[in-house]
Each structure stands twice: as structure tokens, then as C-alpha cells.
N, C-alpha and C. Protein backbone atom coordinates (compact mmCIF):
# COMPACT_ATOMS: atom_id res chain seq x y z
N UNK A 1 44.50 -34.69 64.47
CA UNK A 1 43.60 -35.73 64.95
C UNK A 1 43.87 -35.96 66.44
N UNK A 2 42.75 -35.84 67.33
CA UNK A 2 43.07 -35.86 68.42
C UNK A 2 43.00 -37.66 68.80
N UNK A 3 43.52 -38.14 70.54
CA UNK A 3 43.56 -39.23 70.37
C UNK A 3 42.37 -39.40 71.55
N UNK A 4 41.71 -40.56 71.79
CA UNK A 4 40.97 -40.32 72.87
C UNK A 4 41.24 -42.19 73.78
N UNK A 5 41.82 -42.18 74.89
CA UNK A 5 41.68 -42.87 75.74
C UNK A 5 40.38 -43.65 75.81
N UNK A 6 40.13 -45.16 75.91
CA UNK A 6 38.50 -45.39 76.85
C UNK A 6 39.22 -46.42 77.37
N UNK A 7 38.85 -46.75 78.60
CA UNK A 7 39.32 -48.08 79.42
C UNK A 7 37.37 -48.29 79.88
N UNK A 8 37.53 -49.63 79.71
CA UNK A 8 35.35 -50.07 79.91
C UNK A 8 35.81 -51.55 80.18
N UNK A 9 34.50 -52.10 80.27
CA UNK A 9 34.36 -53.36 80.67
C UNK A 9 34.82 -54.06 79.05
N UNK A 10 35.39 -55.47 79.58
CA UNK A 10 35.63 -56.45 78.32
C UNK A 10 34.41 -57.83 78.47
N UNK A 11 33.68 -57.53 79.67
CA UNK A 11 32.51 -58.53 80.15
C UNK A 11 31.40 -58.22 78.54
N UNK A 12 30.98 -59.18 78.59
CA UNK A 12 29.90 -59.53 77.54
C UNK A 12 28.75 -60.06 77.95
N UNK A 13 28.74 -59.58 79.33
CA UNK A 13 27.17 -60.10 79.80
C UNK A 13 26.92 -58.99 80.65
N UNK A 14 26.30 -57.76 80.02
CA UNK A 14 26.48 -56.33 80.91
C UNK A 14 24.92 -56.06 80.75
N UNK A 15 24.07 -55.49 81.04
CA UNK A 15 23.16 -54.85 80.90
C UNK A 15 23.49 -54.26 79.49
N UNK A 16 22.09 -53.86 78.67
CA UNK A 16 21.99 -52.94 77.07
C UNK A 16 22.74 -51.97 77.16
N UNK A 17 22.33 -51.39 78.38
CA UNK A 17 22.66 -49.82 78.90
C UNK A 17 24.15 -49.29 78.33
N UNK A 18 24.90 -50.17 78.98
CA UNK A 18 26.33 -49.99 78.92
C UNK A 18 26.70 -50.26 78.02
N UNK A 19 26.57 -51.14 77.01
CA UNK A 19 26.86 -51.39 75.84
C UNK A 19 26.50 -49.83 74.50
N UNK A 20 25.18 -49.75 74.89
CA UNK A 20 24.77 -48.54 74.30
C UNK A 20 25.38 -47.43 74.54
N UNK A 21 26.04 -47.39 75.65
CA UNK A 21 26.58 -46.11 76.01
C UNK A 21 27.94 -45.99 75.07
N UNK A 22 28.68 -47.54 75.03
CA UNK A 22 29.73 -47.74 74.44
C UNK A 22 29.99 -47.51 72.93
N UNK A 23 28.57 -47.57 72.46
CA UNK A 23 28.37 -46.94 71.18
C UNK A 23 28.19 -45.88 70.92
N UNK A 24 27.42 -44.92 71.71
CA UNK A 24 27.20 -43.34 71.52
C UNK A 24 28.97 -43.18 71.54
N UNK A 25 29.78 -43.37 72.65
CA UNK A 25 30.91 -42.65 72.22
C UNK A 25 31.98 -42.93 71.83
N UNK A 26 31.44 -44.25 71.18
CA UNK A 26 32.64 -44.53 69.91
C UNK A 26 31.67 -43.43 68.48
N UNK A 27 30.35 -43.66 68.56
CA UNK A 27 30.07 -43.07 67.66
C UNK A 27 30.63 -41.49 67.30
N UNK A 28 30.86 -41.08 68.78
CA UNK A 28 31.44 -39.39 69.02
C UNK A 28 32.73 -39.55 68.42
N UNK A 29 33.56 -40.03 68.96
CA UNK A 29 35.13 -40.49 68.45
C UNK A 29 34.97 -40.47 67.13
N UNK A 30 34.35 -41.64 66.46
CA UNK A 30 34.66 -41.67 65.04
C UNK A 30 34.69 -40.40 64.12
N UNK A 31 33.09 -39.67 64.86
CA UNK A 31 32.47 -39.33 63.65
C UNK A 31 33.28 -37.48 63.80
N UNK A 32 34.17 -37.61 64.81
CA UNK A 32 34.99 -36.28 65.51
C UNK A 32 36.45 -36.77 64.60
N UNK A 33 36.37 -37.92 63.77
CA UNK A 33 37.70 -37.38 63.41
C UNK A 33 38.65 -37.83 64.10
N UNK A 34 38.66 -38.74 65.27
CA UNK A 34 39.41 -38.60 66.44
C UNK A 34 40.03 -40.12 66.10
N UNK A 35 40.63 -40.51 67.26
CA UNK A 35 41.99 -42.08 67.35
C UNK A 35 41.35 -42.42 68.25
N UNK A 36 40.85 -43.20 68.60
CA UNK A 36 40.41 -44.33 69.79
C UNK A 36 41.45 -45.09 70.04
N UNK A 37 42.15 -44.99 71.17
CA UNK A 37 43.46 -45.78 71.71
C UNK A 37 43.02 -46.78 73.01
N UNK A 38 42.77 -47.76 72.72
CA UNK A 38 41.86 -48.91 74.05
C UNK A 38 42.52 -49.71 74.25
N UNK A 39 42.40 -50.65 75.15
CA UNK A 39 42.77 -51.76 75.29
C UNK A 39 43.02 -53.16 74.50
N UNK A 40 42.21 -52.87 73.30
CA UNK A 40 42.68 -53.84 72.02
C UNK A 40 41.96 -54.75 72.25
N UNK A 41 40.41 -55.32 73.12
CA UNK A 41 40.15 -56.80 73.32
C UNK A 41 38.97 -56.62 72.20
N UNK A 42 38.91 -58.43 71.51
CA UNK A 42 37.76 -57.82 70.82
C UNK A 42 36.77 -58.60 71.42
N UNK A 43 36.49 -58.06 73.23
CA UNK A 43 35.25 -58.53 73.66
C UNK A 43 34.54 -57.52 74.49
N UNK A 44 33.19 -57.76 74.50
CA UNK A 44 32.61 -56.79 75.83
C UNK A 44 32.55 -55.10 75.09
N UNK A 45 32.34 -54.80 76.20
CA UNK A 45 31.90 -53.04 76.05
C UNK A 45 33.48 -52.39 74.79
N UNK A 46 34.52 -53.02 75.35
CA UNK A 46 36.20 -52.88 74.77
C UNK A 46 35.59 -52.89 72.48
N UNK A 47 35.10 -54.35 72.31
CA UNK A 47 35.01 -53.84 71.01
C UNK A 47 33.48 -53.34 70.40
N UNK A 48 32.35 -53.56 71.49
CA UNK A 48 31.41 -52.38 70.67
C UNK A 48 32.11 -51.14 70.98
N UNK A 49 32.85 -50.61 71.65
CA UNK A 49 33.06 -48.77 71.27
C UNK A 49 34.15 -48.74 70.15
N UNK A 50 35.33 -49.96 69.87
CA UNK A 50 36.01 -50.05 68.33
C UNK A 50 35.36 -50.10 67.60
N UNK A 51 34.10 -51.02 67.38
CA UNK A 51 33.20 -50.72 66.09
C UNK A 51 32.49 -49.75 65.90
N UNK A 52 32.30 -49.23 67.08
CA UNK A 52 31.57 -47.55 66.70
C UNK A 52 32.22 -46.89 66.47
N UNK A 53 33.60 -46.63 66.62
CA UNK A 53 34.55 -45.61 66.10
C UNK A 53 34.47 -46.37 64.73
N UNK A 54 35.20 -47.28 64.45
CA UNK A 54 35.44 -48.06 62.65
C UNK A 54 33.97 -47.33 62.03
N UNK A 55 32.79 -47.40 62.43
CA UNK A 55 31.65 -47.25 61.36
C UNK A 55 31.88 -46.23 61.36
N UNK A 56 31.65 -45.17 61.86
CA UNK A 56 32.00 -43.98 62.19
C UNK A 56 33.31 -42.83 61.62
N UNK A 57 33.88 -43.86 60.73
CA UNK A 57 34.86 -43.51 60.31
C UNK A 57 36.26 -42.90 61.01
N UNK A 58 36.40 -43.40 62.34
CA UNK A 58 37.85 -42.92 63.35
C UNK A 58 38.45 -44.01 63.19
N UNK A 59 39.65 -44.01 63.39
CA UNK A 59 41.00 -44.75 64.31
C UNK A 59 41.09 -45.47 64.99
N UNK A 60 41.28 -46.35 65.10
CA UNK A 60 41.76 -47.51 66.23
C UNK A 60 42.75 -47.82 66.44
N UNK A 61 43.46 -47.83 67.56
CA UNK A 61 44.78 -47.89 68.09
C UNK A 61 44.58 -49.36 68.97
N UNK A 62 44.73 -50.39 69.13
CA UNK A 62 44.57 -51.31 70.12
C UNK A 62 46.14 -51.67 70.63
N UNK A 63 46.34 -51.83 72.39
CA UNK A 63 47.30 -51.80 72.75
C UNK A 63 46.61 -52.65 73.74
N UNK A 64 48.05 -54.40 73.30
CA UNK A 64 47.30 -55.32 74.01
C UNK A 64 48.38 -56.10 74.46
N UNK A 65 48.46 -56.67 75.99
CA UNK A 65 49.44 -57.41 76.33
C UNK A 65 49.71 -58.97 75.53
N UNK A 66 50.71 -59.21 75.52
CA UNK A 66 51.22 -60.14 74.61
C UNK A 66 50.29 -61.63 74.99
N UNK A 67 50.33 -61.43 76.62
CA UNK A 67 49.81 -63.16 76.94
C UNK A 67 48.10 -63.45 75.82
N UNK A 68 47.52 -61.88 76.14
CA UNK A 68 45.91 -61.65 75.05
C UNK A 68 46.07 -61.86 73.70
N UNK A 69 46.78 -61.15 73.08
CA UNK A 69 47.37 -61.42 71.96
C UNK A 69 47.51 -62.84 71.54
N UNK A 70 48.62 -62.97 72.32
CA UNK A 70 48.90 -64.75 71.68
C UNK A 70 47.79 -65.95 71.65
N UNK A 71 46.33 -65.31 72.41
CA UNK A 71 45.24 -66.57 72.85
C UNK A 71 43.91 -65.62 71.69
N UNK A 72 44.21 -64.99 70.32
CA UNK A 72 43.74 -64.46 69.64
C UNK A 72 42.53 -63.87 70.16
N UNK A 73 42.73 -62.11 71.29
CA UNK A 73 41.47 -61.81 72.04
C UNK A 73 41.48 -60.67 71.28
N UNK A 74 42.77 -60.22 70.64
CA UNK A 74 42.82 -58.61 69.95
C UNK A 74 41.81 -58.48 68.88
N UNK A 75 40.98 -57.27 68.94
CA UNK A 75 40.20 -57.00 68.20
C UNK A 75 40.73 -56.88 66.96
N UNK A 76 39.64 -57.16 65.71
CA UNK A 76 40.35 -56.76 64.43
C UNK A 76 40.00 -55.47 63.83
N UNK A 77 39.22 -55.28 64.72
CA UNK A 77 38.67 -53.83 64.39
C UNK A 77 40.09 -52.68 64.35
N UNK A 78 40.84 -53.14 64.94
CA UNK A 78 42.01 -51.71 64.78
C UNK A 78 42.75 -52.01 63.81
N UNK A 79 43.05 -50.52 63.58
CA UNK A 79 44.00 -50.27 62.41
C UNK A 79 45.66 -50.07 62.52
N UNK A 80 45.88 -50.30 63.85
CA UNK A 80 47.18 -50.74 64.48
C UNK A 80 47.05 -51.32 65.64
N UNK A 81 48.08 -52.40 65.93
CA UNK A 81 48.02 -53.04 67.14
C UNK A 81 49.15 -53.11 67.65
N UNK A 82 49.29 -52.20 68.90
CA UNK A 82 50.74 -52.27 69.63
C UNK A 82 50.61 -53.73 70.68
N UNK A 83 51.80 -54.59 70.77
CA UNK A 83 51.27 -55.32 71.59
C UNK A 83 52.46 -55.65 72.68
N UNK A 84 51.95 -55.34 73.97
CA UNK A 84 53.36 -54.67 75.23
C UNK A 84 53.91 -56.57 75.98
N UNK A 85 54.40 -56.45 76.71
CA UNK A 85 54.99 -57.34 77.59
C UNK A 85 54.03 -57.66 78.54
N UNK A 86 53.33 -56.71 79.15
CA UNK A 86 52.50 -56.86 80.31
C UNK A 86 51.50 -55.60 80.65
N UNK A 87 50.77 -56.06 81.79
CA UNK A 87 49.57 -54.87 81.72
C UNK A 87 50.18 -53.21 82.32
N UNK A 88 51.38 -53.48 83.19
CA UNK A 88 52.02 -52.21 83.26
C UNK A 88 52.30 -51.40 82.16
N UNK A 89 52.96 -51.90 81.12
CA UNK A 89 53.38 -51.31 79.72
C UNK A 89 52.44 -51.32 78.97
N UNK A 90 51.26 -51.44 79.26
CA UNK A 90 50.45 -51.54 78.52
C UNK A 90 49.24 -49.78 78.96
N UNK A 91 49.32 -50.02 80.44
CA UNK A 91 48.80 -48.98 80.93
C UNK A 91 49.84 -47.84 80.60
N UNK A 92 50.82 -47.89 80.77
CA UNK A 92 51.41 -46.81 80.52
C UNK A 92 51.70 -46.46 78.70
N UNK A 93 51.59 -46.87 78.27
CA UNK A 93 51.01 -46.47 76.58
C UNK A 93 49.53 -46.17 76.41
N UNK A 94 48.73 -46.22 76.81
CA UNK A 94 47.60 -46.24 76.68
C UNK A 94 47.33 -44.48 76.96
N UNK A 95 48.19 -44.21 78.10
CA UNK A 95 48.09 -43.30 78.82
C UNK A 95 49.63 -42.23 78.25
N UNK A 96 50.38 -42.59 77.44
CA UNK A 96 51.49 -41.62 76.47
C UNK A 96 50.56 -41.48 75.69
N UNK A 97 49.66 -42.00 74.59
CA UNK A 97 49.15 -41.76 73.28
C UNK A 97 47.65 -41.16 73.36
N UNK A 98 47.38 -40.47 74.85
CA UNK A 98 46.12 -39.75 75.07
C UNK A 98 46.16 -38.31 75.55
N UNK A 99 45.19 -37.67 74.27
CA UNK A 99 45.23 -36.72 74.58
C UNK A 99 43.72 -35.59 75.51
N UNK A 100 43.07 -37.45 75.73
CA UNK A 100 41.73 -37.07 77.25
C UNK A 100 41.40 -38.47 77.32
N UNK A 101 41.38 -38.80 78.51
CA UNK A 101 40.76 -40.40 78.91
C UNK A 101 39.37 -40.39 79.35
N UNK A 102 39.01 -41.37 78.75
CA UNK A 102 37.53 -41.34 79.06
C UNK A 102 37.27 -42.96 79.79
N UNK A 103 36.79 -42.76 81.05
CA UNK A 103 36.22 -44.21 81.96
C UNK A 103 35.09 -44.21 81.42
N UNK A 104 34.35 -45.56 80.77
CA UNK A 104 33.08 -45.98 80.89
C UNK A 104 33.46 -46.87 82.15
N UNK A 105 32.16 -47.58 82.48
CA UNK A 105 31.74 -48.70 83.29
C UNK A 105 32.57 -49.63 83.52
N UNK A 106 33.58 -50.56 84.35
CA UNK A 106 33.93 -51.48 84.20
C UNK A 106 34.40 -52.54 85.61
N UNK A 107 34.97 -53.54 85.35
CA UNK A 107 35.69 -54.01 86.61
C UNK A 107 36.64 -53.22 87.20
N UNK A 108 37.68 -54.38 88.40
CA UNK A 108 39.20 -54.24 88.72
C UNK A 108 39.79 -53.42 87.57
N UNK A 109 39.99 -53.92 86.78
CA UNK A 109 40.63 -53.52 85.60
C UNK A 109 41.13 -51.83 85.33
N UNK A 110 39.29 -51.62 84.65
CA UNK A 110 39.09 -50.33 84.56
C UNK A 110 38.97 -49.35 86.09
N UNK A 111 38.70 -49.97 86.74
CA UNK A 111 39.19 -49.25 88.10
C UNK A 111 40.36 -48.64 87.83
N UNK A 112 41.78 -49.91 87.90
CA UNK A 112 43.03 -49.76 88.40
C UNK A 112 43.56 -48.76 87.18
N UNK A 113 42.98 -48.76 85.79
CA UNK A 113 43.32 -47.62 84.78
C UNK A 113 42.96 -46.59 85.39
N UNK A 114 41.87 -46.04 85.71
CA UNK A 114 41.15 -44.98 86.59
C UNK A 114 42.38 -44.68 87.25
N UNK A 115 42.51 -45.39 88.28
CA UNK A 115 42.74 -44.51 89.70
C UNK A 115 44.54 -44.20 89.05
N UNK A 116 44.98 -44.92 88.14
CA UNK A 116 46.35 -45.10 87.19
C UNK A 116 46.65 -43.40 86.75
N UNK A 117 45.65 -42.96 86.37
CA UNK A 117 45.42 -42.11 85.34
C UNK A 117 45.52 -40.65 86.19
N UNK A 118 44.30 -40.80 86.94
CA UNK A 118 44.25 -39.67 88.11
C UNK A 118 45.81 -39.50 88.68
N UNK A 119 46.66 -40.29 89.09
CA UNK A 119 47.56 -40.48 90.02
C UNK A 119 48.56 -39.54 88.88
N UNK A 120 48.82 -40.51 87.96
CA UNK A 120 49.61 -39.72 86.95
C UNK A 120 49.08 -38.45 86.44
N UNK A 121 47.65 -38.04 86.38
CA UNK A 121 47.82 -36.62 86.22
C UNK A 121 47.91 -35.82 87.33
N UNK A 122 47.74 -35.82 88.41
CA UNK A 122 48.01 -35.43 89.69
C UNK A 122 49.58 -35.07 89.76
N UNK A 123 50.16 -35.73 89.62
CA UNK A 123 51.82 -36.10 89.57
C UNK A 123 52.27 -35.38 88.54
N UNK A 124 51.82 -35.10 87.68
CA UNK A 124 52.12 -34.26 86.13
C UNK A 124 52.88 -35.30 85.28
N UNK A 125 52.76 -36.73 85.41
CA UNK A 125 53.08 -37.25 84.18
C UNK A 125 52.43 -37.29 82.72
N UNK A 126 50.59 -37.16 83.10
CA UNK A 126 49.94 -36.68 81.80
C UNK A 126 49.41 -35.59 82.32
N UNK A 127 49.27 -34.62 81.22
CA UNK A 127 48.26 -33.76 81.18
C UNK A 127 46.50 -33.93 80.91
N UNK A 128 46.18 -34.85 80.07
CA UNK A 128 45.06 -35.09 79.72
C UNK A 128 44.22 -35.38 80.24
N UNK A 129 42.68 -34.36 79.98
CA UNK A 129 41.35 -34.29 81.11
C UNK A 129 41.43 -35.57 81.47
N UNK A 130 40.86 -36.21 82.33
CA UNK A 130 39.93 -37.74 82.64
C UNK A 130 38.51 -37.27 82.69
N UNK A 131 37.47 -37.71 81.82
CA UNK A 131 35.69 -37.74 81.77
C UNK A 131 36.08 -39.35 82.88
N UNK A 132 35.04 -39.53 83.48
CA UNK A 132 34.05 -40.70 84.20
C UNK A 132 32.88 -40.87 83.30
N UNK A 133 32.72 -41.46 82.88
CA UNK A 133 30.52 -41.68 82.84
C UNK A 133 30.43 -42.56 83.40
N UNK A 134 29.59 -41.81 84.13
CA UNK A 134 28.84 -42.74 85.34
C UNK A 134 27.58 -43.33 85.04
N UNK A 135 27.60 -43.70 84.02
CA UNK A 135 25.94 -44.16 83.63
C UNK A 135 25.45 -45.24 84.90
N UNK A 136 24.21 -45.03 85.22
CA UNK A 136 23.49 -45.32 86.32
C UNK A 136 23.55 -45.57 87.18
N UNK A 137 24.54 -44.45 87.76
CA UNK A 137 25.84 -44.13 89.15
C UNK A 137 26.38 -45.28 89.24
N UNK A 138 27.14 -45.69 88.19
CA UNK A 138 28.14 -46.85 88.47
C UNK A 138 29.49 -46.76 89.60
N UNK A 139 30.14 -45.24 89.52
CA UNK A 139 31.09 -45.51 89.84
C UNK A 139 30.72 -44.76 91.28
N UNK A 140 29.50 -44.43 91.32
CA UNK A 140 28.95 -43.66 93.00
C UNK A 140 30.14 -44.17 94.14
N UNK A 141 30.12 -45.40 94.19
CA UNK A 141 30.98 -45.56 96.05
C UNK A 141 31.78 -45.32 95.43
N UNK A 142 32.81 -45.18 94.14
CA UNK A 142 34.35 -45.13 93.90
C UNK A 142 34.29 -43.63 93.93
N UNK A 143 33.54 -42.32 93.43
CA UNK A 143 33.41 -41.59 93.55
C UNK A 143 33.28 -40.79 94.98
N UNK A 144 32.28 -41.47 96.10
CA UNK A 144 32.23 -41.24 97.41
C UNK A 144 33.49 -41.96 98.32
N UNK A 145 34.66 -42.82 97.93
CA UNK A 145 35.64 -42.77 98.49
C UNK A 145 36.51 -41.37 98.19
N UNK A 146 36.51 -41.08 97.32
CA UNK A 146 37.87 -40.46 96.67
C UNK A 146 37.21 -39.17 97.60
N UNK A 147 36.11 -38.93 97.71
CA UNK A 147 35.18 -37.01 98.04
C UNK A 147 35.66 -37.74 99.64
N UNK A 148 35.65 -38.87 100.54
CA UNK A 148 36.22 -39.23 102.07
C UNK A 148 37.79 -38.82 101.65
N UNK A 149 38.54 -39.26 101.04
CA UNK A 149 39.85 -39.07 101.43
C UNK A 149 40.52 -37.07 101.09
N UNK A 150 39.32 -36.32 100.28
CA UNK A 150 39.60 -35.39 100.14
C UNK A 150 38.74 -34.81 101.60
N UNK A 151 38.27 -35.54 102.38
CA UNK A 151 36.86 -34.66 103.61
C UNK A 151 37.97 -34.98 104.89
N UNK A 152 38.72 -36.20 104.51
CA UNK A 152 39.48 -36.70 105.85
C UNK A 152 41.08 -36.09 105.54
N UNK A 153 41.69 -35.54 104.69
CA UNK A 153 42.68 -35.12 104.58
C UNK A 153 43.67 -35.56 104.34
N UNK A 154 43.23 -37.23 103.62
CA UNK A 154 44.11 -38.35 102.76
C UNK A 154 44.54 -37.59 101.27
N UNK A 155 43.32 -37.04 100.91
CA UNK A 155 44.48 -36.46 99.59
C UNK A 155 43.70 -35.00 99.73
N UNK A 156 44.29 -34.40 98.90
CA UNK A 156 44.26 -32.61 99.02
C UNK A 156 43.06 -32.15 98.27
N UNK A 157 42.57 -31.35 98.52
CA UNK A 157 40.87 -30.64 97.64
C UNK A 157 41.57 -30.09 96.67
N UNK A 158 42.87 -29.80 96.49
CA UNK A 158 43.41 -29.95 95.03
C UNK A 158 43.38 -30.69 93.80
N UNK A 159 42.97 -31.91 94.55
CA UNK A 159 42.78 -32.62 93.41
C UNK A 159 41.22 -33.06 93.03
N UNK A 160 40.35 -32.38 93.82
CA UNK A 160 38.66 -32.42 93.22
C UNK A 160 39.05 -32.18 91.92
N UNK A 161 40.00 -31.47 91.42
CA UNK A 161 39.85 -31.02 89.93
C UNK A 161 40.07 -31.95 88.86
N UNK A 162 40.54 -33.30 89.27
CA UNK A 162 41.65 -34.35 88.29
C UNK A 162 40.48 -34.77 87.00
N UNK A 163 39.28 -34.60 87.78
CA UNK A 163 38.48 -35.51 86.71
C UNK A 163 37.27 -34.72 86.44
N UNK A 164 36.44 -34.96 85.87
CA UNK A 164 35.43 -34.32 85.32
C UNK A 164 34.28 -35.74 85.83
N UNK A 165 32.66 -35.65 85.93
CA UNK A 165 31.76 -37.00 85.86
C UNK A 165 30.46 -36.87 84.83
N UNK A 166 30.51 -37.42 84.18
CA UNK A 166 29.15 -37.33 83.17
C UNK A 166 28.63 -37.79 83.55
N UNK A 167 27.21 -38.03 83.39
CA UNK A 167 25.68 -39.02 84.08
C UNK A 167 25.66 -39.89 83.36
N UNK A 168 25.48 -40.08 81.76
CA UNK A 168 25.95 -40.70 81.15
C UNK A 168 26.42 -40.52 79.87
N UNK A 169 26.88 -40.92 78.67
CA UNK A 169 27.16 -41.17 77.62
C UNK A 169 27.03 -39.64 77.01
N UNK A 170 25.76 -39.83 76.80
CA UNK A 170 25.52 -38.39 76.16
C UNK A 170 25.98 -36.60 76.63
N UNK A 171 26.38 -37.11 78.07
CA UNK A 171 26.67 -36.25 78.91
C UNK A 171 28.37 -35.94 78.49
N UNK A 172 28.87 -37.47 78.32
CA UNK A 172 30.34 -37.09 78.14
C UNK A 172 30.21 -36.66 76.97
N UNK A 173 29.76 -36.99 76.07
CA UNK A 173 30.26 -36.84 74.35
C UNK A 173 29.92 -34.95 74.66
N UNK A 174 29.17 -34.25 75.10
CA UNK A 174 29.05 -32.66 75.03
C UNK A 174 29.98 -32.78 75.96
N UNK A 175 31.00 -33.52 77.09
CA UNK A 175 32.09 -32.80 77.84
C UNK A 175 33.07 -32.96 76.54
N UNK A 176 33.22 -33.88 75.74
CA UNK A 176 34.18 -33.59 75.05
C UNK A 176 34.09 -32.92 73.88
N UNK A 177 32.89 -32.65 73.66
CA UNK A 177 32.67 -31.32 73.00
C UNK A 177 33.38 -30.09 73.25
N UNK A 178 33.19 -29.61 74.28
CA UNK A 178 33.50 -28.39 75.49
C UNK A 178 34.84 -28.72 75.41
N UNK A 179 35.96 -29.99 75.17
CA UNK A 179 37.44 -30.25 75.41
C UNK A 179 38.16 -29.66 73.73
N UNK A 180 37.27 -30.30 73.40
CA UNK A 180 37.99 -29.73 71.64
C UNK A 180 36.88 -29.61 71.04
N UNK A 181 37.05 -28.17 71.24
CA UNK A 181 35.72 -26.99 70.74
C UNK A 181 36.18 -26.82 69.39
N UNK A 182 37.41 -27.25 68.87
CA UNK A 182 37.80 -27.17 67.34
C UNK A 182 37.32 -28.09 66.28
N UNK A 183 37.26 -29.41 67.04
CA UNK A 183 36.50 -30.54 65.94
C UNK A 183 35.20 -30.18 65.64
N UNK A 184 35.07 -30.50 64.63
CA UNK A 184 33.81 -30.56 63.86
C UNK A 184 33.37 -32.30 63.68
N UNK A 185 31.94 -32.09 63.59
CA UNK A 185 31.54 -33.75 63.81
C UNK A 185 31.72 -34.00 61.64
N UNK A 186 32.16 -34.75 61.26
CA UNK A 186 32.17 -35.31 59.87
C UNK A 186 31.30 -34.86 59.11
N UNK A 187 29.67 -34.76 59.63
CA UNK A 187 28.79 -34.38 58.49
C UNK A 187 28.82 -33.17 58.49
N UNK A 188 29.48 -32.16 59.45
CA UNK A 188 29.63 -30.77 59.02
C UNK A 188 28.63 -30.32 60.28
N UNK A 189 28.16 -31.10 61.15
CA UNK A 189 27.54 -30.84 62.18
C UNK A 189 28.16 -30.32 63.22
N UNK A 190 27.38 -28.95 63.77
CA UNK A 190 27.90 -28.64 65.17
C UNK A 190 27.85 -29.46 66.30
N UNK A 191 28.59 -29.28 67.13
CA UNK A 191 28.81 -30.49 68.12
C UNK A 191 27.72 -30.29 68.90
């Protein structure tokens, strides 16, 4: 069973869009068989993609800092709940128990997982792809900084490679098709 990373918005006042997107790929996760390892909130974009994995029949891993926890924000949708000291230990589990991270849409937050993630696979602390979906060029200027610091010689054209960008949703669920060409979707469907 593979595990799959999502760091997304926990906002609950997002456009359909994003929300929908959050369902196509929990729906992918679930119905792949796969572990959804998130952030554990049960608000915002964070638990529609847990309930699309749960219907879907996948895994839920929620890994949630203690102060969230204790003010009852953890989703109940998971089927384990690690719950850390703080958002450092929290990012860094999130990011041991993945075996591809996937960014949807989000704040600060999901930024600082982002750029968390890249850094550490850059560095070789994880191996695991990073997908973006960029549904309706969300992450465009965060994307057009990172292509300046590789044009100005802040970081190396070595690392164009760290991440992969979907357009949206549907775009990632066939990148992670293409990542584990071994799963089969549940109903016996080709990916």
C-alpha cells in the first residue's frame, strides 16, 4: 500500500473548484488502494480529500499538532491519529510516512510544507516525487519565483527537476498514475 502525502487549504470558504479538486484525489487515493497521510484537520479542503479517500475505501493517517488536537479540530475521518508537539514534528512526519507528496491549493501553511518538501528532497532527506496542482494557476507567482531564482543563479537548474505541476486535479491523479504504474484502481479499472 502505497502512502500519499496532501498538504491543501483547511479554509472553508474556498471557491467549489478547489474543494472538487480535493475530492477527485482523495477519490484517486482511496479507490488506488493507497494511505492518505495529511494534516489531520477536520476542516476545509484538509477533510473533504479524508472523506474521499474513507468513501473510496483508502487509509487515513492524520498527523496533528497537539495545541489542534486538544481544541477538538482532528478529523474523525482517520483511521489513526498521530498527534506531534508542534508543527515542525509534525511536518517532518508527514514527510517520513510519504511515499509522493501531493500540493493542492492552499495558504502560508501549505506553502511552507511545499517549499519544506522540495528543500528536503533536494538535500536527499526524502526521496518522494512532489505533484503541485495548480488548479486555476494557483501557485503561478510561487512557481515564477522558484523558475527567477533558477534564471538568476539563486538555486541550480538542477533542481527544475524536484517537482512535477498538474493543471489540475485530473491532471495529477494520471501523474500519479504514471508514479505507480502497479496499482490498479479497486473496480479492476485501468488507471
Amino acid at each position: 500500500m502505497k502512502k500519499i502525502t496532501v498538504f491543501c487549504s483547511s479554509s472553508s470558504m474556498l471557491a467549489q473548484q478547489y474543494y472538487d479538486d480535493a475530492t477527485l484525489v482523495g477519490s484517486w487515493i482511496g479507490s488506488h488502494d493507497c494511505t492518505l497521510v495529511y494534516g489531520g484537520s477536520a476542516r476545509g479542503m484538509m477533510e473533504v480529500v479524508a472523506r474521499s479517500v474513507k468513501d473510496n475505501g483508502g487509509k487515513v493517517h492524520g498527523i496533528i499538532p497537539e495545541r489542534f488536537a486538544s481544541q477538538n479540530m482532528a478529523s474523525k475521518c482517520a483511521d489513526q491519529v498521530t498527534v506531534t508537539v508542534d508543527m515542525h514534528e509534525r511536518k517532518r512526519l508527514l514527510l517520513a510516512e510519504s511515499d509522493v507528496v501531493v500540493v493542492l491549493p492552499g495558504g502560508a501553511g501549505t506553502m511552507d510544507e511545499f517549499l519544506d518538501a522540495y528543500v528536503s528532497r533536494k538535500l536527499g532527506y526524502i526521496k518522494a516525487p512532489i505533484v503541485i496542482c495548480n488548479t486555476n494557476g494557483f501557485f503561478n507567482p510561487l512557481l515564477a519565483q522558484l523558475e527567477r531564482c533558477y534564471a538568476e543563479q539563486f538555486a541550480s537548474p538542477l533542481e527544475v527537476g524536484m517537482y512535477q505541476v498538474a493543471d489540475d486535479a485530473e491532471h495529477c491523479c494520471r501523474m500519479l498514475s504514471r508514479l505507480f504504474p502497479l496499482l490498479k484502481n479497486k473496480n479492476n479499472e485501468e488507471k
